[in-house]
Protein backbone atom coordinates (compact mmCIF):
# COMPACT_ATOMS: atom_id res chain seq x y z
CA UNK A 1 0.00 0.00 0.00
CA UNK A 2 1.33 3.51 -1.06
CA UNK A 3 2.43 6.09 1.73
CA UNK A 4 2.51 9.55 1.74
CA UNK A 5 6.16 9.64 1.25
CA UNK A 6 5.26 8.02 -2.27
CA UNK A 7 2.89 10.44 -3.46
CA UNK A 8 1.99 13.66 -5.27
CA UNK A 9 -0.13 15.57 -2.45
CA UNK A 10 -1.71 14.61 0.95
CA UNK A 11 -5.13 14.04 -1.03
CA UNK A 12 -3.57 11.07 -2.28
CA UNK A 13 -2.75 9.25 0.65
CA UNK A 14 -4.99 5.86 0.69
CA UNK A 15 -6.23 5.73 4.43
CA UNK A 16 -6.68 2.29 6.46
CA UNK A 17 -10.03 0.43 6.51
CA UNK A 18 -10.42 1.00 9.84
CA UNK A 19 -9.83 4.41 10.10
CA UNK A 20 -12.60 4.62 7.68
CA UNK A 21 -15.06 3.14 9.85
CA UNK A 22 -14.31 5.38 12.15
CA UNK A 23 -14.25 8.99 10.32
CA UNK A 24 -17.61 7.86 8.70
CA UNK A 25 -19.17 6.50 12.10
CA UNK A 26 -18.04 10.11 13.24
CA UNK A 27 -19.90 11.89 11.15
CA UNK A 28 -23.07 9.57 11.45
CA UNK A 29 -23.10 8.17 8.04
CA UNK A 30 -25.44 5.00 7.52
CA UNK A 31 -22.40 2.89 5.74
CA UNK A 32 -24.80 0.03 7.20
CA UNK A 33 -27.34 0.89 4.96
CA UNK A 34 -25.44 0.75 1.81
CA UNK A 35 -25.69 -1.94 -0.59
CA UNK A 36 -29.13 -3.01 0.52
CA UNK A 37 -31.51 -4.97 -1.98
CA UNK A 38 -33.55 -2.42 -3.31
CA UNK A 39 -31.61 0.76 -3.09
CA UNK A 40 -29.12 1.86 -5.52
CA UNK A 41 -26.61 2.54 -3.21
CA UNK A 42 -23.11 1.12 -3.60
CA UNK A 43 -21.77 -0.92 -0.38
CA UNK A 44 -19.00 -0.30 1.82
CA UNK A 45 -16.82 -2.84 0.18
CA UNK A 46 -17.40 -0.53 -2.92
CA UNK A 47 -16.37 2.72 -1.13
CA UNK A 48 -13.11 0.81 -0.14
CA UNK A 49 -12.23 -0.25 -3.41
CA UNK A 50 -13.08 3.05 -5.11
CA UNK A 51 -10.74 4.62 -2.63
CA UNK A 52 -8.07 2.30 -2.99
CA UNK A 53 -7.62 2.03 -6.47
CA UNK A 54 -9.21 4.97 -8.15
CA UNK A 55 -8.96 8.61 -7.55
CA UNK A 56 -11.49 9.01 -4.82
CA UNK A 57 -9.94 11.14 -2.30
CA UNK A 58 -10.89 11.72 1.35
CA UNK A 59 -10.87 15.22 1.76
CA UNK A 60 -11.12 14.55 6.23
CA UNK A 61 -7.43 13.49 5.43
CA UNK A 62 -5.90 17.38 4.06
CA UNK A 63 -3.42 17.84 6.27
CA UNK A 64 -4.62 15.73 9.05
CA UNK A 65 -7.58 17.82 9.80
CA UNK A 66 -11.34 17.72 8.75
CA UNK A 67 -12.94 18.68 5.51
CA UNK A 68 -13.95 22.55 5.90
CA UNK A 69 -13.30 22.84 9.12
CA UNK A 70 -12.17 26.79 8.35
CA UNK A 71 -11.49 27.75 12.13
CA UNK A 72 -13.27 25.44 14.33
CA UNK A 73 -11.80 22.39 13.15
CA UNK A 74 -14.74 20.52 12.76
CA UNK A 75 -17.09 19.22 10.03
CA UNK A 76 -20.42 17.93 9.93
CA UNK A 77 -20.00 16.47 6.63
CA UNK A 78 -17.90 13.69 5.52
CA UNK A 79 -16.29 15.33 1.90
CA UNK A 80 -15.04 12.77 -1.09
CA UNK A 81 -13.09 14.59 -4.31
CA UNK A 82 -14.10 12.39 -7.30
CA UNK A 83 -11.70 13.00 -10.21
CA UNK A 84 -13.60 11.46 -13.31
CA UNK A 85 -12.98 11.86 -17.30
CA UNK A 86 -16.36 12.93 -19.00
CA UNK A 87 -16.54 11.92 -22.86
CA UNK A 88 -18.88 13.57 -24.76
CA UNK A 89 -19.26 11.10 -28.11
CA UNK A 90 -20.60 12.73 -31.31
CA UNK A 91 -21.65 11.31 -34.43
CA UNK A 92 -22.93 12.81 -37.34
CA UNK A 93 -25.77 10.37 -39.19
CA UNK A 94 -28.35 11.83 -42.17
CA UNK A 95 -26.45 15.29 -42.25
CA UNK A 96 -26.82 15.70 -38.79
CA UNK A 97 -25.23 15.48 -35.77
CA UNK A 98 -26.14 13.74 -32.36
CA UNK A 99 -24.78 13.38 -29.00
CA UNK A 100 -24.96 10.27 -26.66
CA UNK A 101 -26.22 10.62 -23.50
CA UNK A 102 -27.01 8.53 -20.21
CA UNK A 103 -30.80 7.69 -20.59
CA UNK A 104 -31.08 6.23 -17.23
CA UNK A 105 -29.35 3.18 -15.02
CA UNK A 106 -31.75 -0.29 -13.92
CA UNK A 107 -31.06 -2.03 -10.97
CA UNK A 108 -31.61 -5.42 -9.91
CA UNK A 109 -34.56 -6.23 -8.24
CA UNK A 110 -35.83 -2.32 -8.41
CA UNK A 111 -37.96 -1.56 -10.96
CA UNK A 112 -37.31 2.00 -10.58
CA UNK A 113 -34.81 3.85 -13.03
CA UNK A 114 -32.30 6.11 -12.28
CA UNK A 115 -32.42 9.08 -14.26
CA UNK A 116 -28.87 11.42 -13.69
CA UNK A 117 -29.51 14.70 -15.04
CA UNK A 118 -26.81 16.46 -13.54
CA UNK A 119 -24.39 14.60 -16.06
CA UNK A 120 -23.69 14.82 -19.49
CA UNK A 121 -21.73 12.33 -22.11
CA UNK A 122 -20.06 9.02 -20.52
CA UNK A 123 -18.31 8.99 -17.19
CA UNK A 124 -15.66 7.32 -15.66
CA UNK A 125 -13.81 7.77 -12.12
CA UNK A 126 -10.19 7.94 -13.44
CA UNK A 127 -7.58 4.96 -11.52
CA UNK A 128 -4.37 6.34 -9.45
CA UNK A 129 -2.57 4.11 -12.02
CA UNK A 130 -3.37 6.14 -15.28
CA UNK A 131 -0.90 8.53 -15.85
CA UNK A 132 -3.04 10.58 -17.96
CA UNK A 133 -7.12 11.70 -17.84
CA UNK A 134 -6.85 11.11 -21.67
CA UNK A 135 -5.79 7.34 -20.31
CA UNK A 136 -8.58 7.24 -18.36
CA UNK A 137 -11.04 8.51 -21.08
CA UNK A 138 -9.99 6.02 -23.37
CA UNK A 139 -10.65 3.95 -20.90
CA UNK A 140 -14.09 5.06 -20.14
CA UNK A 141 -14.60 4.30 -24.10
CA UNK A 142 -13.55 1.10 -23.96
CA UNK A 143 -15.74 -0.21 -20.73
CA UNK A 144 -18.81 1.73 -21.29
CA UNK A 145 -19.13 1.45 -24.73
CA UNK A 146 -16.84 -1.93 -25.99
CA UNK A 147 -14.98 1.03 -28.42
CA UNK A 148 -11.49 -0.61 -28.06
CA UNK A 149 -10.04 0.25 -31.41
CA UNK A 150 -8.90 3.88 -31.25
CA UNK A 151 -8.78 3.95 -34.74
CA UNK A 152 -12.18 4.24 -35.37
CA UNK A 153 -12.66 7.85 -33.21
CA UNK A 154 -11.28 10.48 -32.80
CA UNK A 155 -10.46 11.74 -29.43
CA UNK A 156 -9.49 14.92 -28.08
CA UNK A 157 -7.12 16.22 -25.57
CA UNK A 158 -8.97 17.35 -22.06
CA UNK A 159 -11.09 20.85 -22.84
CA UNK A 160 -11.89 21.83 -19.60
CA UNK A 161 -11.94 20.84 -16.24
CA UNK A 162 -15.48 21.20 -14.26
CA UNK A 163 -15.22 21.45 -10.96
CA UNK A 164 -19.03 20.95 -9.38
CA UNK A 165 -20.21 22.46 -6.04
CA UNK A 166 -20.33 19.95 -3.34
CA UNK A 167 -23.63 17.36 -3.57
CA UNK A 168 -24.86 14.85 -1.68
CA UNK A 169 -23.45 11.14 -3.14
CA UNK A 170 -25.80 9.13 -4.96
CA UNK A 171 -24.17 6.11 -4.05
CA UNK A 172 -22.93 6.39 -0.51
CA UNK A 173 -25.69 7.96 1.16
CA UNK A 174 -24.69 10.66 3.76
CA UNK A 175 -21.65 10.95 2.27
CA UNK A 176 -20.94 14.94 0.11
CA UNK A 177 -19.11 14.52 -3.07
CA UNK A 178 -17.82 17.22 -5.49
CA UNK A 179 -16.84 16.24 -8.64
CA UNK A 180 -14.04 17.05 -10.98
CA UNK A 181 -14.90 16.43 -14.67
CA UNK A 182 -12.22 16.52 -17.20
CA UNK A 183 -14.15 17.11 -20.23
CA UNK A 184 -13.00 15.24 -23.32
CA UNK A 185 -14.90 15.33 -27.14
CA UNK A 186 -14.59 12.06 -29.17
CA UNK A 187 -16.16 11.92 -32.57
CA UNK A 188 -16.73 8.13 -34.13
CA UNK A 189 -16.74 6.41 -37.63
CA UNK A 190 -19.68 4.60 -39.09
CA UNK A 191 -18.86 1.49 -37.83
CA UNK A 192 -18.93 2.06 -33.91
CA UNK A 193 -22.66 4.04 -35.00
CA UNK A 194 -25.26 2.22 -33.23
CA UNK A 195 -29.19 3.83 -34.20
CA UNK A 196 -30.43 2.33 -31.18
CA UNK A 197 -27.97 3.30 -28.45
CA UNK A 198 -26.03 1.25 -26.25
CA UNK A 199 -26.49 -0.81 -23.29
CA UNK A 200 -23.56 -1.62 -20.66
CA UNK A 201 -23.93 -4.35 -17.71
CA UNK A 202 -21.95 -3.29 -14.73
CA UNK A 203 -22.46 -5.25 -11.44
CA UNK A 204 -25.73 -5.10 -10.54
CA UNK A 205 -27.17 -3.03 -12.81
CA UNK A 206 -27.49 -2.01 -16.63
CA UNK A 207 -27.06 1.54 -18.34
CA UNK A 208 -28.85 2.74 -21.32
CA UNK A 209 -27.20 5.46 -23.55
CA UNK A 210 -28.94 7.22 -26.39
CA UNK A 211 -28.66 9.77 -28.81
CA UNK A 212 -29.60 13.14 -28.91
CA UNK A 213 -29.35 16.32 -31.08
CA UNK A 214 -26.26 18.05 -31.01
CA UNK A 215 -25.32 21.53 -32.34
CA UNK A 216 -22.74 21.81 -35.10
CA UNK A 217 -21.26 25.05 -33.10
CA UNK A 218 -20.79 22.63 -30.05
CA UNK A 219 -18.54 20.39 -32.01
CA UNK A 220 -14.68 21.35 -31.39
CA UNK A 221 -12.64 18.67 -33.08
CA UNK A 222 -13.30 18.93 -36.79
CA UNK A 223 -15.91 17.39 -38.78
């Protein structure tokens, strides 16, 4: 397990198990709850594993004091920094062009869909292992959509970085999140086209991604 010595910044540091137990029980978080059939929460073995291997920072551990705690070290809220590369995939079919988007997630056993529409294009939580967002968004191409062949789209280099205000986590309830989107553009040939959409399995649940109308003055890698 990597130390502090070992890495970049303090944000970085992966924190013990047990010390996670204890920094969530502190600020009342119902880890006991997650997971549950019927919910579309993730489960605490989840939150270890996206800590461990992805960049899914605790933001208690800044310099060994709590998330906001301004003067009065303190917080109420238990903060996670999500570092994730956001593809937005364009096509252009009958002289026009469209943009994919996340139609909704189903869960096992919950009839219920989960509609997200906060985000935009595909998503992916980028790994401490990738040495590049553009890694990771290639990445995010390849598991959410099956397109493994990077010569059949073109991808660009990060656009922008989006940097949301802190929300509450739709998977680990109680937990706050903020997000930080690197925003990529990837346009694809003919042969990755799908009319229908796409449909990815992941764990216990499936996501559907459509298409949509997209501007031609949104577009910035070329035609």
């Amino acid at each position: 397990m990597a130390t502090a010595k070992t890495l970049r910044n303090p944000d970085e540091v992966i924190v013990p198990r047990p010390k996670i137990l204890k920094m969530l029980d502190a600020h009342n978080v119902p880890w006991k709850t997650w997971g549950m059939p019927g919910t579309t929460s993730r489960t605490l073995q989840d939150f270890f594993t996206y800590h461990e291997k992805d960049r899914f920072y605790l933001r208690n551990l800044r310099n060994g004091k709590h998330a906001g705690n301004g003067n009065n070290g303190h917080s109420n809220k238990f903060v996670i920094d999500v570092h994730a590369a956001i593809v937005i995939v364009k096509h252009r079919f009958n002289r026009k062009w469209f943009e994919l988007y996340e139609e909704c997630q189903m869960f096992d056993g919950n009839p219920k869909p989960l509609v997200r529409s906060s985000f935009n294009g595909i998503a992916e939580t980028a790994c401490r292992t990738e040495k590049t967002m553009r890694a990771s968004a290639m990445r995010c191409l390849a598991e959410e959509l099956q397109f493994c062949d990077p010569s059949k789209y073109e991808l660009s280099e990060c656009l922008k970085v989006e940097h949301r205000e802190m929300m509450p986590s739709e998977k680990f309830p109680g937990v706050w999140a903020v997000y930080h989107r690197h925003i990529f553009e990837c346009i694809i040939s003919r042969s990755l086209f799908r009319k229908d959409g796409y449909a990815e399995r992941e764990g216990i649940k499936t996501i559907y991604f459509k298409w949509k109308p997209a501007s031609q003055i949104e577009l910035q890698l070329p035609p």
